[in-house]
C-alpha atoms as a PDB file:
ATOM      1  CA  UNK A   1      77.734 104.644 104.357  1.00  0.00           C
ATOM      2  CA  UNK A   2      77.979 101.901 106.768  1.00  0.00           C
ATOM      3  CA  UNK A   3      79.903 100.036 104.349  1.00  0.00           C
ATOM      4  CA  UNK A   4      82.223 102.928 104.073  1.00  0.00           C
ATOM      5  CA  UNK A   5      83.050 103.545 107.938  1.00  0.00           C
ATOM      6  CA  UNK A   6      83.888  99.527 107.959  1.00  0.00           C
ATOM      7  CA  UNK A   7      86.444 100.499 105.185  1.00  0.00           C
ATOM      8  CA  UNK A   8      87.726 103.329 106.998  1.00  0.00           C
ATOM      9  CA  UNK A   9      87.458 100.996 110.421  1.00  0.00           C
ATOM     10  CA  UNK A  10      89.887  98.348 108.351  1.00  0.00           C
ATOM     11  CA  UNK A  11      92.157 101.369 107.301  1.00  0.00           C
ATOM     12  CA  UNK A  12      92.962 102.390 110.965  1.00  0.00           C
ATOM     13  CA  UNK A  13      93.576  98.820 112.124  1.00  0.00           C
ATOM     14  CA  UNK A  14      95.651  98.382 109.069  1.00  0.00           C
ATOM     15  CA  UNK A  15      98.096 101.472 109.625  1.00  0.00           C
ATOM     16  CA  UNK A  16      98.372 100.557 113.600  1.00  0.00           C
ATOM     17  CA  UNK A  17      99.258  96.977 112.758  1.00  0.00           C
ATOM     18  CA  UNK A  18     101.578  98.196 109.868  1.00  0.00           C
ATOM     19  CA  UNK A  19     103.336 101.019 112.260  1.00  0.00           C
ATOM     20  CA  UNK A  20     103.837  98.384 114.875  1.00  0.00           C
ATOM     21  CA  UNK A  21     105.773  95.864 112.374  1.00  0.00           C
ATOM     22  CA  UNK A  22     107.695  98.968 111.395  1.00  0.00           C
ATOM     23  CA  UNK A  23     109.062  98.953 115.356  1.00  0.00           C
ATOM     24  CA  UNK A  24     109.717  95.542 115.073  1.00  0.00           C
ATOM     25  CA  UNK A  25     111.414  95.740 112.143  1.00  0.00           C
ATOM     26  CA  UNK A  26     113.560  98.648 112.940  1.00  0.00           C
ATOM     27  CA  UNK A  27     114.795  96.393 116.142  1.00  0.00           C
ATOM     28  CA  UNK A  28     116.268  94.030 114.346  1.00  0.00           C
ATOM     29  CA  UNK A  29     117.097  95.707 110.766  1.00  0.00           C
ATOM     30  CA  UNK A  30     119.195  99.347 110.925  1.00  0.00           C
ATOM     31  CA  UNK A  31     117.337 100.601 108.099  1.00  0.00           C
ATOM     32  CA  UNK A  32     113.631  99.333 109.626  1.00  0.00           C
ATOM     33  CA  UNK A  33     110.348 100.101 107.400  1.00  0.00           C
ATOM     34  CA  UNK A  34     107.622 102.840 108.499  1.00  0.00           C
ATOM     35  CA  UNK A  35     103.948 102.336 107.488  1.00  0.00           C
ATOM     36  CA  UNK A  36     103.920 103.661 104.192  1.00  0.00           C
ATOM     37  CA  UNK A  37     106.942 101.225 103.110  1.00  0.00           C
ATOM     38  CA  UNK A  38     104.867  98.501 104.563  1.00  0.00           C
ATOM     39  CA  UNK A  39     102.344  99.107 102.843  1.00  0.00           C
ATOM     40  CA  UNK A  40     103.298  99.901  99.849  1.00  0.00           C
ATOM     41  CA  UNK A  41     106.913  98.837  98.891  1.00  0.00           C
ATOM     42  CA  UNK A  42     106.881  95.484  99.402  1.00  0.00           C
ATOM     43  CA  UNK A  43     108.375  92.547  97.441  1.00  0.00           C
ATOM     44  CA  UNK A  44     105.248  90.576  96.028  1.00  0.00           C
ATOM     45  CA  UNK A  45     105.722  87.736  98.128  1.00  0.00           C
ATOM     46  CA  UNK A  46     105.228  89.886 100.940  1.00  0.00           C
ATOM     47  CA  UNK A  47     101.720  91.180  99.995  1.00  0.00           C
ATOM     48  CA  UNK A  48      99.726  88.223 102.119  1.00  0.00           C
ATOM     49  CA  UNK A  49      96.196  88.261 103.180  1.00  0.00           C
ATOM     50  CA  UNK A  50      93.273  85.797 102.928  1.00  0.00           C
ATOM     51  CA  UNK A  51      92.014  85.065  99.363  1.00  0.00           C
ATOM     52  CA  UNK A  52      88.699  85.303 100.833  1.00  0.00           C
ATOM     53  CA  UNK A  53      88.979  89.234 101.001  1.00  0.00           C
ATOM     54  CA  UNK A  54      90.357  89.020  96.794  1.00  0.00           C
ATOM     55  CA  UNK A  55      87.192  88.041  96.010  1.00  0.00           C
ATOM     56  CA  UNK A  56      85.142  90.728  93.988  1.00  0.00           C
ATOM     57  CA  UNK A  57      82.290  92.650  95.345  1.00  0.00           C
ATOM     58  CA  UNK A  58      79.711  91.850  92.503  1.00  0.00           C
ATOM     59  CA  UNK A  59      76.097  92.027  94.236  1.00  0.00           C
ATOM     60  CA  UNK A  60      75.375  93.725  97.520  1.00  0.00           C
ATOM     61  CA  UNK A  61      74.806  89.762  98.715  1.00  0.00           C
ATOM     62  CA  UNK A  62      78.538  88.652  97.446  1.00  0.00           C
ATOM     63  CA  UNK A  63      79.930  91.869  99.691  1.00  0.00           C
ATOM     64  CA  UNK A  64      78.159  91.119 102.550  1.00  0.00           C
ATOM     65  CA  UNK A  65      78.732  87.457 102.393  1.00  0.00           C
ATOM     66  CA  UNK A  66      82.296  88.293 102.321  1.00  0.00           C
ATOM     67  CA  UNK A  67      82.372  90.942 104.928  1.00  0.00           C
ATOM     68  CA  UNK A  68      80.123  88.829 107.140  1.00  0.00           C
ATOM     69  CA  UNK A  69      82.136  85.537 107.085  1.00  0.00           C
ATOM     70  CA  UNK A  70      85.587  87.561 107.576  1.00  0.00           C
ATOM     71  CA  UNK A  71      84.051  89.781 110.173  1.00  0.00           C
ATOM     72  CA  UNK A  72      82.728  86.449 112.218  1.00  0.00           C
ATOM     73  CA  UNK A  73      86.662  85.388 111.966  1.00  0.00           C
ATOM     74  CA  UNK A  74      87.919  88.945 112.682  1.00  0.00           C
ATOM     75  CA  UNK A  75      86.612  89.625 115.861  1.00  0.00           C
ATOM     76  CA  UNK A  76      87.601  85.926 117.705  1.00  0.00           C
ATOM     77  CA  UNK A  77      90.761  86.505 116.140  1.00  0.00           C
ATOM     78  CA  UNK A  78      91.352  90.022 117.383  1.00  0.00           C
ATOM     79  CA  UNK A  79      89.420  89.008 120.756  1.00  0.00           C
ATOM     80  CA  UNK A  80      92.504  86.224 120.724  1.00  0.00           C
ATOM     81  CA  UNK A  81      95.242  88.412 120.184  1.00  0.00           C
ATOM     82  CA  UNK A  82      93.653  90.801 123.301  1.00  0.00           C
ATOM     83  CA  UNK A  83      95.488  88.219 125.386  1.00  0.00           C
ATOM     84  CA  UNK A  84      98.580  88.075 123.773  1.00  0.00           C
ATOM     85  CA  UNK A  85     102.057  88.192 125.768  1.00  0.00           C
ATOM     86  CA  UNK A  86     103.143  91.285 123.438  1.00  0.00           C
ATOM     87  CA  UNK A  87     101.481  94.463 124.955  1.00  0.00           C
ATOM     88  CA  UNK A  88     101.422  96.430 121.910  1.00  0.00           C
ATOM     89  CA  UNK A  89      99.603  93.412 119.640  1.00  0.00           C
ATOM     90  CA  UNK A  90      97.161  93.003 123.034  1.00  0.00           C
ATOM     91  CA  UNK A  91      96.485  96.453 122.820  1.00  0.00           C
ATOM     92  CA  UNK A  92      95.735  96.991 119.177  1.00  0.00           C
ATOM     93  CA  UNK A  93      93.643  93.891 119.186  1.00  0.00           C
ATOM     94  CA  UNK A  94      91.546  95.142 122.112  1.00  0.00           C
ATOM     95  CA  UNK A  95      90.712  98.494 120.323  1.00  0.00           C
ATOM     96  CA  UNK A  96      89.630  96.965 116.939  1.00  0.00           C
ATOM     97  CA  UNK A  97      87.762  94.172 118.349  1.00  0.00           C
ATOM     98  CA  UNK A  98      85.576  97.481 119.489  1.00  0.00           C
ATOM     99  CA  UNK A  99      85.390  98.342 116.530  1.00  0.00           C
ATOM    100  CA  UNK A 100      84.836  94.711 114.829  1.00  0.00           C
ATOM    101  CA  UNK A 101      82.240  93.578 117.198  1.00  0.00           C
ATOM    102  CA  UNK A 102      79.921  95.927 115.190  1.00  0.00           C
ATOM    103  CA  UNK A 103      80.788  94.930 112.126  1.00  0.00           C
ATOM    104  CA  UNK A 104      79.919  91.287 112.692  1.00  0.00           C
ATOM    105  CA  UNK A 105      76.513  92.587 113.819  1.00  0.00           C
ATOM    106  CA  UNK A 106      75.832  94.430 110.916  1.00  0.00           C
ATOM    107  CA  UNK A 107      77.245  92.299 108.594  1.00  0.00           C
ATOM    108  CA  UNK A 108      75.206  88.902 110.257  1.00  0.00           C
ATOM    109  CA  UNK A 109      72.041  91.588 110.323  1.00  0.00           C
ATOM    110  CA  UNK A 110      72.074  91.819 106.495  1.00  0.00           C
ATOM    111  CA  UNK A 111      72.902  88.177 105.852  1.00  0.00           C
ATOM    112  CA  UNK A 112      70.062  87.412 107.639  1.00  0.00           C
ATOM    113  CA  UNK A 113      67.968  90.069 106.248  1.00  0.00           C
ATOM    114  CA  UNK A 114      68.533  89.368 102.343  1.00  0.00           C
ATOM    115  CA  UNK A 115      68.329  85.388 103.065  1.00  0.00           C
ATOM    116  CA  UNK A 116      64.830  86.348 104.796  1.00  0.00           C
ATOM    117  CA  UNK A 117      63.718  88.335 102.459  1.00  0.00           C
ATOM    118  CA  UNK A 118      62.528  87.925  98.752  1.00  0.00           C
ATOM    119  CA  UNK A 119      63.034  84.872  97.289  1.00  0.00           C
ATOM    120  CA  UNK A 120      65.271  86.899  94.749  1.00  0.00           C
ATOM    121  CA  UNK A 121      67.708  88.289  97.598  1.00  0.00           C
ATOM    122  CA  UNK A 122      67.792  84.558  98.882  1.00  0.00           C
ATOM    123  CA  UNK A 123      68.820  83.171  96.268  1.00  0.00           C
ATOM    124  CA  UNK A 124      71.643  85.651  95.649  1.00  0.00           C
ATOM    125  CA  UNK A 125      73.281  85.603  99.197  1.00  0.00           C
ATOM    126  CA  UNK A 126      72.806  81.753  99.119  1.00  0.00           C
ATOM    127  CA  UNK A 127      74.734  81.688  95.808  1.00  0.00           C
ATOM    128  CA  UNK A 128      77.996  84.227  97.380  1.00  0.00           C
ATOM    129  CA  UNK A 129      77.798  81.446 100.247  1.00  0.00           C
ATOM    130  CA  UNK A 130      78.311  78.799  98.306  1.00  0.00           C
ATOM    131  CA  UNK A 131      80.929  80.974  95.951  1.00  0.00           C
ATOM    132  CA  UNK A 132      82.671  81.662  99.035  1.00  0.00           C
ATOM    133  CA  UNK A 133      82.831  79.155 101.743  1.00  0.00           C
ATOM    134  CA  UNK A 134      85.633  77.505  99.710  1.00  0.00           C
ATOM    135  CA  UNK A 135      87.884  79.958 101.009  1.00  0.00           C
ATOM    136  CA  UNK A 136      87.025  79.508 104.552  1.00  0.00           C
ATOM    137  CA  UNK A 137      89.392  77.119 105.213  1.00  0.00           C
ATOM    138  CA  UNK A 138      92.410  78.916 105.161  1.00  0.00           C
ATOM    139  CA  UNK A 139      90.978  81.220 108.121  1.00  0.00           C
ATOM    140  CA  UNK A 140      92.367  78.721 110.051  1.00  0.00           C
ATOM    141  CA  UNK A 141      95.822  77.404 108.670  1.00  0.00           C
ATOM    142  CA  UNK A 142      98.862  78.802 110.670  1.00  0.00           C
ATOM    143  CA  UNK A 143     101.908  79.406 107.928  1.00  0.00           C
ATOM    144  CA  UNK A 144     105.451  78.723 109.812  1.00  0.00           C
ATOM    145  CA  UNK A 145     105.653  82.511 110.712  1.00  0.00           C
ATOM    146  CA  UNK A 146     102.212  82.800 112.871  1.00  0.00           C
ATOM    147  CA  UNK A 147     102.699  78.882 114.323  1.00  0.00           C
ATOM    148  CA  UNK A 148     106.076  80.691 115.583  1.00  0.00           C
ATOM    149  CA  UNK A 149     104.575  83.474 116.824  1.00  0.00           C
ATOM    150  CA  UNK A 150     101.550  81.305 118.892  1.00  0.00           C
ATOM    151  CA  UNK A 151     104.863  79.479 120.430  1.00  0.00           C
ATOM    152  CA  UNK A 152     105.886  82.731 121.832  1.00  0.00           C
ATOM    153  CA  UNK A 153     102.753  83.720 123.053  1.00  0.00           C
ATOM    154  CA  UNK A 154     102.310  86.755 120.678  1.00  0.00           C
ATOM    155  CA  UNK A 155     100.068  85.629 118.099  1.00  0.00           C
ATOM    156  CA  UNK A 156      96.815  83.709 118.517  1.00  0.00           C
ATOM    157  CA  UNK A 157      96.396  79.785 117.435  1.00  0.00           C
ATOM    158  CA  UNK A 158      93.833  80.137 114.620  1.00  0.00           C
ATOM    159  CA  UNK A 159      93.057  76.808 114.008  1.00  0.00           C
ATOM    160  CA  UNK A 160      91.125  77.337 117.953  1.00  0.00           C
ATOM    161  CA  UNK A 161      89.011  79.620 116.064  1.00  0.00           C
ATOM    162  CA  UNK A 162      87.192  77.103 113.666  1.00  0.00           C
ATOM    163  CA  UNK A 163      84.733  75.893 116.338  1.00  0.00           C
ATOM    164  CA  UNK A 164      83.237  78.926 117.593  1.00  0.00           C
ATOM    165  CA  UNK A 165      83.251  80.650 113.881  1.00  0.00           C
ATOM    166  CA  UNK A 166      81.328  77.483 112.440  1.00  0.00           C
ATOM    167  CA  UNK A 167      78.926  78.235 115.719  1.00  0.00           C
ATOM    168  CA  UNK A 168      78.585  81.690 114.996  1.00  0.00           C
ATOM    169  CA  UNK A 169      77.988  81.615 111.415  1.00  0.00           C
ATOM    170  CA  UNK A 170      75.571  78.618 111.985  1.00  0.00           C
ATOM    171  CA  UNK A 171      73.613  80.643 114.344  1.00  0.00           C
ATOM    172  CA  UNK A 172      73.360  83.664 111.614  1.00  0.00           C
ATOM    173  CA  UNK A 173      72.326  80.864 108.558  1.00  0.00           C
END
């Protein structure tokens, strides 16, 4: 269930950030985008996210790898953007770091529990670690677009956020 309401959590955050872009959009282009087109009629160049998020859920210890070392980049990235110079991003950020903040609790919680636990469940959240971290890196690579956007004081400088991630996910392992 808990799983489910971070889904749902992800879903909301989604269709604010998505209805925002659609403003934007429609204040430069006459015939600007709502959510839905966002979301779903798109050019496939345009469908960008972090690979780390592709990755399948096999086990319940690839998942919550996953979900734990996104979450731990989620929330200083949304905590970030909570100080941005665009009042609509700052605002949106603010309410899902809320919500994010508990996800990186419960997501840290069960990393810690399954790598505590039998030497089974161990082994398999050790193994999605390793699987994973490969795609850590790009957490913090700005593309053209966002290292415009930190110039203007909208978007947050993610390469910032590799220090205290690596501190916070250190703490959890």
């Amino acid at each position: 269930i808990a799983q489910t309401n971070v889904g749902l959590d992800l879903l909301g955050q989604a269709r604010l950030w998505l209805t925002y872009a659609g403003e934007v959009e429609a204040r430069y282009a006459p015939a600007g985008r709502d959510e839905d087109e966002l979301a779903f009629l798109r050019d496939g160049g345009e469908y960008r996210n972090l690979l780390i998020v592709e990755q399948p859920n096999g086990s319940f210890a690839d998942t919550t790898a996953r979900q734990f070392l996104f979450d731990a980049w989620h929330l200083l990235l949304l905590r970030a953007l909570a100080g941005s110079a665009d009042a609509t991003v700052a605002g949106i950020a603010a309410k899902a770091a809320k919500e994010a903040a508990y996800h990186i609790e419960r997501s840290g919680d069960w990393v810690i529990r399954l790598g505590d636990g039998t030497d089974e469940s161990h082994l398999k959240m050790q193994a999605a670690i390793d699987d994973l971290w490969m795609y850590t890196g790009e957490m913090f690579t700005p593309d053209a677009i966002e290292q415009a956007l930190v110039e203007a004081g909208i978007a947050a400088d993610v390469r910032s956020l590799a220090a205290p991630w690596r501190q916070q996910v250190d703490a959890v392992f």
